[in-house]
Protein backbone atom coordinates (compact mmCIF):
# COMPACT_ATOMS: atom_id res chain seq x y z
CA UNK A 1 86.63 158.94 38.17
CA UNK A 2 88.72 155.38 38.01
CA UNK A 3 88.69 155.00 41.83
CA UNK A 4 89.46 156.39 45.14
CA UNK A 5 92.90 155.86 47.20
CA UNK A 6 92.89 155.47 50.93
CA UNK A 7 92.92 158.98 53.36
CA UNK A 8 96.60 159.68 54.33
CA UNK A 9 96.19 162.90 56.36
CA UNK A 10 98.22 165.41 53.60
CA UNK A 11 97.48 167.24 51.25
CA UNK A 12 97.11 165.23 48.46
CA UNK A 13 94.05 163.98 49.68
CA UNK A 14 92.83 167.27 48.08
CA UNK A 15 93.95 166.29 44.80
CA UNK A 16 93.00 164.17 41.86
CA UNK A 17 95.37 162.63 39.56
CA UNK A 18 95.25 162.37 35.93
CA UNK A 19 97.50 161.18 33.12
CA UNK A 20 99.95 163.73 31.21
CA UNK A 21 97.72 162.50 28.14
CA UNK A 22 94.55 163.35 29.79
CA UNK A 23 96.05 166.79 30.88
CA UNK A 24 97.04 167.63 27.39
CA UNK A 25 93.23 166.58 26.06
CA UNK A 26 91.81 168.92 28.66
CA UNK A 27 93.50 172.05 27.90
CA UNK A 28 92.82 171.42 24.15
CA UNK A 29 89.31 170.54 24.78
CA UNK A 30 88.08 173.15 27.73
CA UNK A 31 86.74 176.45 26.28
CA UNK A 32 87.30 177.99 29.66
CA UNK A 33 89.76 180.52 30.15
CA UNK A 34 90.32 179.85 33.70
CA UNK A 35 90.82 176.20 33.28
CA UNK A 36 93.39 176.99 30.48
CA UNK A 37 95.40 179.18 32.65
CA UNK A 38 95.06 176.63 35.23
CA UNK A 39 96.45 173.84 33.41
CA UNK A 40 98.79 175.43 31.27
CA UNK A 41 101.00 172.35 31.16
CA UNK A 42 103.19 171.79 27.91
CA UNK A 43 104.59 168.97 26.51
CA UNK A 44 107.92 168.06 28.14
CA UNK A 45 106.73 170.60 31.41
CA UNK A 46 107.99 169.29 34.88
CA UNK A 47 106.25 170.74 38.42
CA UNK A 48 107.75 167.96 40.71
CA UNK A 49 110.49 165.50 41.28
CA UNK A 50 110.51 162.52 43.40
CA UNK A 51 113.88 161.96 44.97
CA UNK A 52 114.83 158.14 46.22
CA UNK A 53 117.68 158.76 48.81
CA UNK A 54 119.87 155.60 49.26
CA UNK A 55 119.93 154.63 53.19
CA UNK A 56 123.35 155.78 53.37
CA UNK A 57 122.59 159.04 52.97
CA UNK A 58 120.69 161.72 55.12
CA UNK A 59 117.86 163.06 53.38
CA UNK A 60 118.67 166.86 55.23
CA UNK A 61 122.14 167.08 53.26
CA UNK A 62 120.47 166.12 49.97
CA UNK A 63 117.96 168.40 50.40
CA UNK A 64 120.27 171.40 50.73
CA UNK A 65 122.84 169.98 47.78
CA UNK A 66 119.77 170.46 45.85
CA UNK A 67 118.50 173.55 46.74
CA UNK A 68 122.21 174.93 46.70
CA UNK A 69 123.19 173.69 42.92
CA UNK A 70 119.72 173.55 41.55
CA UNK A 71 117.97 177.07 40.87
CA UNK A 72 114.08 177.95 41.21
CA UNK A 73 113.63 174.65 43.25
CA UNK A 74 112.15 174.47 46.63
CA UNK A 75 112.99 170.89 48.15
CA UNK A 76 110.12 169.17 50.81
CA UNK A 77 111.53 166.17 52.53
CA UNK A 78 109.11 163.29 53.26
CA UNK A 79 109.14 163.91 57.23
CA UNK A 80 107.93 167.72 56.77
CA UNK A 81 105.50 166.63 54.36
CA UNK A 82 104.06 163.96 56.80
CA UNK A 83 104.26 166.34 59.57
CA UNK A 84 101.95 168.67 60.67
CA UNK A 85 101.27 170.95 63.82
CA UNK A 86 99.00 168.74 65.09
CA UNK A 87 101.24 165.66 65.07
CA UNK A 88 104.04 168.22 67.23
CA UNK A 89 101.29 169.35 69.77
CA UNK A 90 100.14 165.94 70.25
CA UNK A 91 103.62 165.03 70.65
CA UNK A 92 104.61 167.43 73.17
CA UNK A 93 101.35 166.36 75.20
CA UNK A 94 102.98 163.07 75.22
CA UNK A 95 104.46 163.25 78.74
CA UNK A 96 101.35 165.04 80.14
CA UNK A 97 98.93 162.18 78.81
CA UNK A 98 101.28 159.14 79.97
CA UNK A 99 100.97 161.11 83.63
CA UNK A 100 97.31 161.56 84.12
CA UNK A 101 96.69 158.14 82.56
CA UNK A 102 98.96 156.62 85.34
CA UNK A 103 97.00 158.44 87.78
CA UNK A 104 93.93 157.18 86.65
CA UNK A 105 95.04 153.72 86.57
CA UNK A 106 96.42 153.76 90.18
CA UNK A 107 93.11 155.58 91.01
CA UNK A 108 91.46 152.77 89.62
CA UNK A 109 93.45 149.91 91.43
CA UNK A 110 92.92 151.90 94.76
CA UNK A 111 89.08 152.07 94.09
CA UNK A 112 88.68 148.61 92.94
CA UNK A 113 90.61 147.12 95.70
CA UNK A 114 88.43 149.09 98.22
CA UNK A 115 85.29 147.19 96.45
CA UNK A 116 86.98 144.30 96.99
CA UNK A 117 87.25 144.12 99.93
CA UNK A 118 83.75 145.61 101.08
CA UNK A 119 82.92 142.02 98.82
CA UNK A 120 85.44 140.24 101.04
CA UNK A 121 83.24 141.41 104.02
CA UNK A 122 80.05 140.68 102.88
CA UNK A 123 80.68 137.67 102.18
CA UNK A 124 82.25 136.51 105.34
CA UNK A 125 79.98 134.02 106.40
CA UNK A 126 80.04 132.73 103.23
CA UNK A 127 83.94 132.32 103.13
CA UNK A 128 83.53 130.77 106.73
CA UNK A 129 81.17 128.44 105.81
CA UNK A 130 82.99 127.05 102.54
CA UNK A 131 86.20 126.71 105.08
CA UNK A 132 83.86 124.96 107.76
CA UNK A 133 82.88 122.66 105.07
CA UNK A 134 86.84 121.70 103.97
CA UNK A 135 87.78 124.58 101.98
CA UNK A 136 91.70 125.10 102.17
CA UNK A 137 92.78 128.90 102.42
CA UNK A 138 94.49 128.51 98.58
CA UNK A 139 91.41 127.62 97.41
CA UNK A 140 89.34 130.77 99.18
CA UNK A 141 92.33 132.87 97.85
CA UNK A 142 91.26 131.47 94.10
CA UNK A 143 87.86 132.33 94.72
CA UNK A 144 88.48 135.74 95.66
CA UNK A 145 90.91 135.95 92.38
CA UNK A 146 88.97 134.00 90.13
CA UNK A 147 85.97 136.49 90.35
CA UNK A 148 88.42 139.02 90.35
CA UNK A 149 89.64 137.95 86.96
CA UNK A 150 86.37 137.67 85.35
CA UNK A 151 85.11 140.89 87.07
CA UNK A 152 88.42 143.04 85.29
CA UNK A 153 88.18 140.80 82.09
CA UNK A 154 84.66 142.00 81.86
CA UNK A 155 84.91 145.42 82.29
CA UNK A 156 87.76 146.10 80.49
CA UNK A 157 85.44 144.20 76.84
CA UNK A 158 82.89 146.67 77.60
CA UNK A 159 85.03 149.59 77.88
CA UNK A 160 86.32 148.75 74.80
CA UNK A 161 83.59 148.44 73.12
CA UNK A 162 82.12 151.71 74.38
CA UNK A 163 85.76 153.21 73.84
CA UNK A 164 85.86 152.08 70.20
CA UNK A 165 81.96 152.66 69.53
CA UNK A 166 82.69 156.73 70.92
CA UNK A 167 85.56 157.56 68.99
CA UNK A 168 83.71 155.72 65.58
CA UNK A 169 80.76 157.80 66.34
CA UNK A 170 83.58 161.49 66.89
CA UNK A 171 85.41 160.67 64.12
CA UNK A 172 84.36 163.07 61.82
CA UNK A 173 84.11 165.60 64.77
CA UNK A 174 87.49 165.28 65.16
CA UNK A 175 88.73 165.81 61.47
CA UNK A 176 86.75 168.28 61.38
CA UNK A 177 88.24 170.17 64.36
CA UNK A 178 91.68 169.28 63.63
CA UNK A 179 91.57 169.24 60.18
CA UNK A 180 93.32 166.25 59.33
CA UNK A 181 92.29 162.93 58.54
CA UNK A 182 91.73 160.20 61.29
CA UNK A 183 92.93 157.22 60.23
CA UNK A 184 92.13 153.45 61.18
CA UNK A 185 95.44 151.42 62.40
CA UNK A 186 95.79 147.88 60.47
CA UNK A 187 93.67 145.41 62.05
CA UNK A 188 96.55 143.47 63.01
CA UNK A 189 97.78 146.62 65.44
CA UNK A 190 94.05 147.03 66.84
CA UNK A 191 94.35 143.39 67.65
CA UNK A 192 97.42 143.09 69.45
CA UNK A 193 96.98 146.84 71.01
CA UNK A 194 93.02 145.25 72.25
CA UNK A 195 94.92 142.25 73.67
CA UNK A 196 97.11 144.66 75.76
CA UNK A 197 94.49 146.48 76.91
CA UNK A 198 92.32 143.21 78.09
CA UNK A 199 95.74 142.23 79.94
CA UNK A 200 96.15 145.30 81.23
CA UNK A 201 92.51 145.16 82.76
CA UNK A 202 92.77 141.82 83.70
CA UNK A 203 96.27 142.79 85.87
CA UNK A 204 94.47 145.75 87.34
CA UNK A 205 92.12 143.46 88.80
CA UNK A 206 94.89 141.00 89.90
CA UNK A 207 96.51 143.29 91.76
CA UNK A 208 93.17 145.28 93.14
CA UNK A 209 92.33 141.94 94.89
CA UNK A 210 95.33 140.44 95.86
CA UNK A 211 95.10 142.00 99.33
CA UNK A 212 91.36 141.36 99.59
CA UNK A 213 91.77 138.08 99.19
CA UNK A 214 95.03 137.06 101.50
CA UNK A 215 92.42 138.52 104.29
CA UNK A 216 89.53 136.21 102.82
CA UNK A 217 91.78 133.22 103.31
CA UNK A 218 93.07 134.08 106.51
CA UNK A 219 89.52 134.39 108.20
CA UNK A 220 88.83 132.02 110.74
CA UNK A 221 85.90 129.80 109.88
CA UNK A 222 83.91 130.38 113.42
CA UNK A 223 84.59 134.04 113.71
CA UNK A 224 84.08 134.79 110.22
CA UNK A 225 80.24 133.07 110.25
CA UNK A 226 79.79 134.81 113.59
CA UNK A 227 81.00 138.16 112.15
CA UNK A 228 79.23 137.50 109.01
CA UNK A 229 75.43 137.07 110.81
């Protein structure tokens, strides 16, 4: 065994290969029947063909040219070997997925800007007091965002983290139940795709509290210490 290549979710993972050389020094070698009949390979024997298509033309017509003036040939194209029923169900559940993720995001902006705002009110007499004391409404309204902010930015790290430390800890539970392989992104994608996330977070939050705190700055200083007693 030279080395191992990277999982890529087909079948070849399944396979090993060898040299033609190394093929021919089995079968002259092995005193088993069954790995004779297996590898009955000759000199000058072909099993596959890779075609390179030139970008001008479509892989389905070459495939049937083939398979139409070549005999005893069945043609795979690259898309139906990369393709599997799993990859068409979990495209079809696209739609389905994008929809009850929206719902849980708006869900989430409805429920955050509820606690919000019970924060807003418990901290009236606060707010009145920093306003008593010469705070201008734009700067109560960049409190109330500011802790927003950090609040969202936050959660959404440990989410993350929990997110990514789950689906580390399931990922052989879930080649095993969908029997393909589960395979890492490049680290570049997992940055830029964690970065969207984090903004996305952070936005949730921004828009959670933006009502929350145009009341905080609005308050009156004397009612809002009164209220806040």
């Amino acid at each position: 065994m030279v080395g191992i290549l990277d999982p890529t979710g087909i079948g070849i993972d399944d396979g090993g290969f060898v040299t033609l050389t190394s093929v021919y020094d089995m079968v002259k070698t092995t005193e088993s029947n069954e790995t004779k009949r297996l590898l009955d390979v000759k000199p000058g024997d072909i099993s596959a063909l890779m075609v390179n298509v030139k970008p001008e033309y479509a892989r389905g017509d070459v495939a049937t040219a083939i398979e139409t003036q070549v005999s005893g040939v069945a043609v795979v194209t690259s898309k139906e070997l990369m393709s599997s029923s799993v990859a068409r169900q979990l495209e079809g559940l696209r739609p389905y997925m994008l929809f009850i993720g929206g719902g849980f995001w708006a869900i989430s902006v409805l429920m955050n800007g509820a606690l919000f705002s019970m924060v807003v009110n418990e901290r009236r007499r606060e707010l009145g007091l920093l306003q008593a004391m010469g705070a201008t409404r734009a700067y109560i309204f960049r409190l109330v965002m500011l802790e927003a902010v950090q609040l969202t930015a936050i959660g959404g790290l440990c989410g993350m983290v929990l997110g990514a430390a789950v689906i580390f800890g399931l990922k052989g539970t879930i080649e095993a139940s969908l029997g393909i392989a589960y395979l890492w992104p490049s680290s570049g994608f997992i940055a830029i795709f964690s970065l969207g996330l984090l903004a996305m977070a952070i936005g949730t939050g921004i828009l959670a509290a933006l009502y929350p705190a145009i009341v905080a700055s609005r308050l009156e200083p004397y009612q809002a210490i009164r209220t806040g007693e």
